[in-house]
PDB file of N, CA and C in Angstrom:
ATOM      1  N   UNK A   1     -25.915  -8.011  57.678  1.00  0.00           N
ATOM      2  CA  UNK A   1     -25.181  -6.889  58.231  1.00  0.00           C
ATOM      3  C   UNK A   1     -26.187  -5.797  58.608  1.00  0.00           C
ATOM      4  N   UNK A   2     -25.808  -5.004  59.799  1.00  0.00           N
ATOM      5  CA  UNK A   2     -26.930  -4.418  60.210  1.00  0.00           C
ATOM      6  C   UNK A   2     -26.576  -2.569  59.481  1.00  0.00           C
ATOM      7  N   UNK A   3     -27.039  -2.161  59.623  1.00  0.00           N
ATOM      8  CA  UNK A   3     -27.195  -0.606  59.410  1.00  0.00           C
ATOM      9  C   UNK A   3     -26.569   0.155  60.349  1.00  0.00           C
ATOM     10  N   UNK A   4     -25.582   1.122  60.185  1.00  0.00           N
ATOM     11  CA  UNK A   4     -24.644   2.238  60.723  1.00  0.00           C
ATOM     12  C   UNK A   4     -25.319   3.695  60.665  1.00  0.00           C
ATOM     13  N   UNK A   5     -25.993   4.262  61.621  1.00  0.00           N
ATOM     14  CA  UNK A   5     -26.438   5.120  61.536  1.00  0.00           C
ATOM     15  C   UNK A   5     -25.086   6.413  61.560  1.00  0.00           C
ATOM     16  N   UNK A   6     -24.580   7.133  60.281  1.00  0.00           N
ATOM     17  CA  UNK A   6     -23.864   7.870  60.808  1.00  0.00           C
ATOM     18  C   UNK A   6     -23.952   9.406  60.463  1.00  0.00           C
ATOM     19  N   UNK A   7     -24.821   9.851  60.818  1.00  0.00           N
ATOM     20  CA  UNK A   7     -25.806  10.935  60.307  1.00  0.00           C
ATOM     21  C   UNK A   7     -25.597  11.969  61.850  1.00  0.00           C
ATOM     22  N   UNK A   8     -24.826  11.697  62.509  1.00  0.00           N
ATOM     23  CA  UNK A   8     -24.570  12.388  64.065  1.00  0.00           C
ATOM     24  C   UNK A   8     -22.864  12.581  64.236  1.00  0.00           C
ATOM     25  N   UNK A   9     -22.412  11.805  63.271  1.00  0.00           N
ATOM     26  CA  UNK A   9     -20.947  11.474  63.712  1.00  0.00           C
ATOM     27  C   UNK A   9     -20.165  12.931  63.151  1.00  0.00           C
ATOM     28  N   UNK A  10     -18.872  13.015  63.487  1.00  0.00           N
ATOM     29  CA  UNK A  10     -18.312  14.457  63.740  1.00  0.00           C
ATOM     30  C   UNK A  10     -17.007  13.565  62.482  1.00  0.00           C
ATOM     31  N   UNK A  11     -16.994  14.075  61.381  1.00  0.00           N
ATOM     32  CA  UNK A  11     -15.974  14.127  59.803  1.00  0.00           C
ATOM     33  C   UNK A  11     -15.020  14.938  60.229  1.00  0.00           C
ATOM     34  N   UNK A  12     -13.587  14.049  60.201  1.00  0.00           N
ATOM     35  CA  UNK A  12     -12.104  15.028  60.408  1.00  0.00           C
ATOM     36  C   UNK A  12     -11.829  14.714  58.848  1.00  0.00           C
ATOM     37  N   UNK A  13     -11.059  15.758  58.157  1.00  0.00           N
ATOM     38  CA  UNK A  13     -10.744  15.808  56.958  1.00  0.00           C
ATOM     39  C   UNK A  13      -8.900  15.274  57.188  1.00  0.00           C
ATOM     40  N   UNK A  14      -8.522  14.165  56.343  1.00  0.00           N
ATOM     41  CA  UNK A  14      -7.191  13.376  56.862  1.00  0.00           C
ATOM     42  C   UNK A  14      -5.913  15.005  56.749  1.00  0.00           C
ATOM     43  N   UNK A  15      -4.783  14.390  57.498  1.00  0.00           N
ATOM     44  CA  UNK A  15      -3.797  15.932  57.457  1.00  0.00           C
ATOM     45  C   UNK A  15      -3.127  15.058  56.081  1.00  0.00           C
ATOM     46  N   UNK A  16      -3.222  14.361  55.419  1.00  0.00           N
ATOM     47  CA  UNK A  16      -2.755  13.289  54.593  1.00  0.00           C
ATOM     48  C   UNK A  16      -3.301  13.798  52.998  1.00  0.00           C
ATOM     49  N   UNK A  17      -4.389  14.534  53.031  1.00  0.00           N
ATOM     50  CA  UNK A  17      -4.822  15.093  52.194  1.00  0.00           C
ATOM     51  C   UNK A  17      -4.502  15.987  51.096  1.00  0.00           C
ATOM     52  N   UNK A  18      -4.323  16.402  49.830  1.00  0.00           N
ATOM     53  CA  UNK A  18      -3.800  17.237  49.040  1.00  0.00           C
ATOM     54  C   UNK A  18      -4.754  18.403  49.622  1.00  0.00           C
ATOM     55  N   UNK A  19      -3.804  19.655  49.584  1.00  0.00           N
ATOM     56  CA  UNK A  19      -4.762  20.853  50.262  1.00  0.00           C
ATOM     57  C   UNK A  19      -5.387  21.212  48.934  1.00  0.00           C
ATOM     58  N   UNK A  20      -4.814  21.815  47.785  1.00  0.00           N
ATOM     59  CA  UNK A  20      -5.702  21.829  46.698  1.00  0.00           C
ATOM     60  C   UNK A  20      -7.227  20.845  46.204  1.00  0.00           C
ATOM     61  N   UNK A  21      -7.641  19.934  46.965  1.00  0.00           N
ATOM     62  CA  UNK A  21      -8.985  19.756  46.907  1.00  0.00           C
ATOM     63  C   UNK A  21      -8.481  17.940  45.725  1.00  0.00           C
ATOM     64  N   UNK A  22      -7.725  17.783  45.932  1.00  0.00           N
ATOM     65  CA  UNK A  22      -7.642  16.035  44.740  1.00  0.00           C
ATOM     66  C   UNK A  22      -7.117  15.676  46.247  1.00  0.00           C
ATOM     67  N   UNK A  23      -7.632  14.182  46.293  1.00  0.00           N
ATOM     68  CA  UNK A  23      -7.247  13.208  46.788  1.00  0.00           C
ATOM     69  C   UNK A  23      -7.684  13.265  48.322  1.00  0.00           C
ATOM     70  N   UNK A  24      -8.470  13.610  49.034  1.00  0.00           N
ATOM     71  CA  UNK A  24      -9.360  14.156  49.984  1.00  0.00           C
ATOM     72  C   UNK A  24      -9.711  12.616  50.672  1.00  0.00           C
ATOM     73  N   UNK A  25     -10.281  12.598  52.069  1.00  0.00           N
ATOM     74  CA  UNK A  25     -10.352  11.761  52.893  1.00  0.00           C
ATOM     75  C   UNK A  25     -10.948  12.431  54.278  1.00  0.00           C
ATOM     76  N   UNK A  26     -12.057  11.783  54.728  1.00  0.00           N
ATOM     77  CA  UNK A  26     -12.606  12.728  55.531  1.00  0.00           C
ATOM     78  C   UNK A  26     -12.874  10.812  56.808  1.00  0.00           C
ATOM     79  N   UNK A  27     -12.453  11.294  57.842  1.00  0.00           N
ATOM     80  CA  UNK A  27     -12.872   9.959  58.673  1.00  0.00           C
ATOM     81  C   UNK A  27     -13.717  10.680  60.167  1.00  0.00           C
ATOM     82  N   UNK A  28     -14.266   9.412  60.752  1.00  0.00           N
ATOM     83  CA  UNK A  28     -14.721   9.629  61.853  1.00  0.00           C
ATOM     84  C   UNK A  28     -14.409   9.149  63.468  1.00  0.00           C
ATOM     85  N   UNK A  29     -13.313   9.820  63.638  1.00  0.00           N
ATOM     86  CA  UNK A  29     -12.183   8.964  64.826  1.00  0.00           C
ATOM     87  C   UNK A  29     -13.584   9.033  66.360  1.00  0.00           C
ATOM     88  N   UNK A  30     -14.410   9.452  65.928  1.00  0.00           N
ATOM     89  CA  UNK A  30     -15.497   9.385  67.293  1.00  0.00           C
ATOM     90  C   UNK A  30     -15.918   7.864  67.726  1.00  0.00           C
ATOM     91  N   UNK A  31     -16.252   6.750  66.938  1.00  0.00           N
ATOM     92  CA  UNK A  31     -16.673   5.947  67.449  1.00  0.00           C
ATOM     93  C   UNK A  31     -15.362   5.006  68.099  1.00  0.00           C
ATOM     94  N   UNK A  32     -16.682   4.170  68.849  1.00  0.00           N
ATOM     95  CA  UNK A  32     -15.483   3.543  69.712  1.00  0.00           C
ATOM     96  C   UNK A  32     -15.202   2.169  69.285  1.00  0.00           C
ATOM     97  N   UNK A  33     -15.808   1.254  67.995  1.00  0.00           N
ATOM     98  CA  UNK A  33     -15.607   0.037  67.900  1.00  0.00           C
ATOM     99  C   UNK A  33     -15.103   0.160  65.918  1.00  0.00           C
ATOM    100  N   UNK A  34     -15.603   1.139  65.226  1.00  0.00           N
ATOM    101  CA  UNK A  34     -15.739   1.295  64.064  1.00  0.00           C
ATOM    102  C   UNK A  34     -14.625   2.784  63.675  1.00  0.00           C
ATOM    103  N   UNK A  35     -14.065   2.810  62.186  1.00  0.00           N
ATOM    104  CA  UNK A  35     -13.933   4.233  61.817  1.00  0.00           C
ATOM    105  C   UNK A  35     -14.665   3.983  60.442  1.00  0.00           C
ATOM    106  N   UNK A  36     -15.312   5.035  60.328  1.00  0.00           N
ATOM    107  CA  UNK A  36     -15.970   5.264  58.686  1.00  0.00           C
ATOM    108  C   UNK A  36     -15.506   6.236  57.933  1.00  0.00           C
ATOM    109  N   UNK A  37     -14.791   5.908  56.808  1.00  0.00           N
ATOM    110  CA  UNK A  37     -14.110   6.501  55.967  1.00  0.00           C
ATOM    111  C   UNK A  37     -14.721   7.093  54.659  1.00  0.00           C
ATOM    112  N   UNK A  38     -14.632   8.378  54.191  1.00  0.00           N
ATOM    113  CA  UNK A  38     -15.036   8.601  52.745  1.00  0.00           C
ATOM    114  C   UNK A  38     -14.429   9.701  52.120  1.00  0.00           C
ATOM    115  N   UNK A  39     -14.884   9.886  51.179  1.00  0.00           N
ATOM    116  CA  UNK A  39     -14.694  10.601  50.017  1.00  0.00           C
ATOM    117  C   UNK A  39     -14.751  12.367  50.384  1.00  0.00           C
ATOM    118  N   UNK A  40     -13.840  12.927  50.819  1.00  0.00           N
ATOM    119  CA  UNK A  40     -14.550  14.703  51.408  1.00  0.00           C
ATOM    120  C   UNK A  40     -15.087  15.567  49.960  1.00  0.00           C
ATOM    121  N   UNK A  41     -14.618  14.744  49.051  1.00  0.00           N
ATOM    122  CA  UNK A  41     -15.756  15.700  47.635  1.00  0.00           C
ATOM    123  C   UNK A  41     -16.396  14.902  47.463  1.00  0.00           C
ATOM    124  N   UNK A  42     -16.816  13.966  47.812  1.00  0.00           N
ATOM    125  CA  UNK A  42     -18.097  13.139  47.542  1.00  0.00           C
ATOM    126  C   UNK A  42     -18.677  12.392  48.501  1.00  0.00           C
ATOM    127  N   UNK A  43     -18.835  13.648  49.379  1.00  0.00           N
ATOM    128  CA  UNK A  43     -19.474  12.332  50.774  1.00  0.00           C
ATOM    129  C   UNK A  43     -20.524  11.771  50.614  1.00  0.00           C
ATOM    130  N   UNK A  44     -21.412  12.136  49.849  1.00  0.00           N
ATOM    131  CA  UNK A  44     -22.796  10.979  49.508  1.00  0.00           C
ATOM    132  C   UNK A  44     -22.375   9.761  48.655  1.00  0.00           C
ATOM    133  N   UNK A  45     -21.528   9.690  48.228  1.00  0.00           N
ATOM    134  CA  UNK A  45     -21.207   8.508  47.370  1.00  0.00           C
ATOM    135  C   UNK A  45     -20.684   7.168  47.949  1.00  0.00           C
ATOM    136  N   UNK A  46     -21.222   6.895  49.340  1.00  0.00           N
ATOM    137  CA  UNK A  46     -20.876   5.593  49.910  1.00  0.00           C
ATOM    138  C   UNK A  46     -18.938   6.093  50.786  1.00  0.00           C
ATOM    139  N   UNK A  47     -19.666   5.173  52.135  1.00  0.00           N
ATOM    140  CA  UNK A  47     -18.761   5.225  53.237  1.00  0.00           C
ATOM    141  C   UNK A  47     -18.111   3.915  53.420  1.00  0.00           C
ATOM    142  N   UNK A  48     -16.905   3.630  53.458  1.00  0.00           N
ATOM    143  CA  UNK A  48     -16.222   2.548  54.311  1.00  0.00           C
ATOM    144  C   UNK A  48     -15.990   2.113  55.408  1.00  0.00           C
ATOM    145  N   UNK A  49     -16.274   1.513  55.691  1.00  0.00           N
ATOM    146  CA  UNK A  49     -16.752   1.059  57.726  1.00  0.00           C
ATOM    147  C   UNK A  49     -14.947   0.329  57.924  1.00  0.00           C
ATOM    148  N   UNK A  50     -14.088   0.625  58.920  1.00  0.00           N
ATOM    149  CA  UNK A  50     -13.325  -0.392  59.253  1.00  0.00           C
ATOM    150  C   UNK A  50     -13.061  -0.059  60.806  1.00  0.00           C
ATOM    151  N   UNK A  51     -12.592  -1.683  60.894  1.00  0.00           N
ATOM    152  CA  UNK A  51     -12.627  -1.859  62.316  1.00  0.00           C
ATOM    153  C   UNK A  51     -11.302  -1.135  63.112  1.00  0.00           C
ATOM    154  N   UNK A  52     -11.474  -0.816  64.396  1.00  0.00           N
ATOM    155  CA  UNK A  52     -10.118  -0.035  64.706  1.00  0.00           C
ATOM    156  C   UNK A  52      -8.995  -0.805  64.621  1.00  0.00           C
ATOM    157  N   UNK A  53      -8.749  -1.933  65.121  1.00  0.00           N
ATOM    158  CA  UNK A  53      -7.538  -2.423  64.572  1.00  0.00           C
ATOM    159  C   UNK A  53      -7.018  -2.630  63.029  1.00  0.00           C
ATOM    160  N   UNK A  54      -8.136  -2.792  62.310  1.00  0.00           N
ATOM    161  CA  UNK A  54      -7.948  -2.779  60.686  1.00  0.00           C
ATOM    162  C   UNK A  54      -7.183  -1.333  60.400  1.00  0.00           C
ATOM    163  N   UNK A  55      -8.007  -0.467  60.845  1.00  0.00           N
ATOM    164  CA  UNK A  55      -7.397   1.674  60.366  1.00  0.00           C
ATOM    165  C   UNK A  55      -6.544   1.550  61.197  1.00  0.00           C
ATOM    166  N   UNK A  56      -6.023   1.085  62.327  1.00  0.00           N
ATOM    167  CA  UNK A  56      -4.222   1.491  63.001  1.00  0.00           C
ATOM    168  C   UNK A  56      -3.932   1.051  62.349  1.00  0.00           C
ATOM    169  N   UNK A  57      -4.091   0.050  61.417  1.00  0.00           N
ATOM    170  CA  UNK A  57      -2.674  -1.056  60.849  1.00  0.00           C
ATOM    171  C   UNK A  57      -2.749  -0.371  59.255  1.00  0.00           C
ATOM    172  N   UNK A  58      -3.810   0.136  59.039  1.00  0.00           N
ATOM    173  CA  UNK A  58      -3.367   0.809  57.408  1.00  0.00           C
ATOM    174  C   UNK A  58      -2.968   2.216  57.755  1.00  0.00           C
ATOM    175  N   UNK A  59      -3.305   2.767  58.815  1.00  0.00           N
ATOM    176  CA  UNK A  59      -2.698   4.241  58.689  1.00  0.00           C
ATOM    177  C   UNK A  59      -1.068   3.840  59.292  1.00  0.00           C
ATOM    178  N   UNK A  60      -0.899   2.912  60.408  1.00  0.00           N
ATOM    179  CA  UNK A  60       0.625   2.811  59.933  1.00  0.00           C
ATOM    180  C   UNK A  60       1.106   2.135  58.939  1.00  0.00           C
ATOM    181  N   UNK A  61       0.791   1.659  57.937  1.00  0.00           N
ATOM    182  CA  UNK A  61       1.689   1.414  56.721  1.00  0.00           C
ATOM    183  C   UNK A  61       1.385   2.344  56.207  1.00  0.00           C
ATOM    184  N   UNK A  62       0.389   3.398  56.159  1.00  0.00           N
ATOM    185  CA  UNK A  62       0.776   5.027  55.287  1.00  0.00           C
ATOM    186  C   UNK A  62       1.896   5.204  55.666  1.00  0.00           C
ATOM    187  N   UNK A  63       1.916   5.801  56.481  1.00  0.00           N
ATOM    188  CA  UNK A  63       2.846   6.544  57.306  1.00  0.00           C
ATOM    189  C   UNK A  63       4.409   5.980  57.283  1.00  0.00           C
ATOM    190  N   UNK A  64       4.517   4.737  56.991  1.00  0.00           N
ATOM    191  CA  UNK A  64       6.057   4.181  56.568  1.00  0.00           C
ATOM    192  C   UNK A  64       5.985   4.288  55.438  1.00  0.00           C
ATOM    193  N   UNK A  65       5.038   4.961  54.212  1.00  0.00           N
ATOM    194  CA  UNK A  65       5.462   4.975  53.442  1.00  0.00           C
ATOM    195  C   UNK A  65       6.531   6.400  52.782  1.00  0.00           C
TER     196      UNK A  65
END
């Protein structure tokens, strides 16, 4: 697996988020083949790479929930 440089990419914090600061989610809707997902109180602690059809299909089963 190759290396994701994402050290340029632009972090939206999810509207899905507790505003009090628990349960936080910060993604990167900029790229065009990938979204990388993490932690917004712990963004150094490792990112999740998924493919765009993978994140439409889990953010709509959020969203029915």
């Amino acid at each position: 697996m190759r290396a994701i440089d994402l050290t340029n990419v632009t972090w939206r914090k999810s509207s899905y988020s507790n505003p009090d600061g628990g349960n936080c989610i910060e993604f990167a809707p900029n790229l065009i083949t990938l979204v990388p997902v993490r932690d917004s109180k712990n963004p150094t602690h490792g990112t999740l790479i998924f493919g765009v059809d993978a994140w439409s299909e889990f953010v709509g089963s959020v969203k029915t929930q």
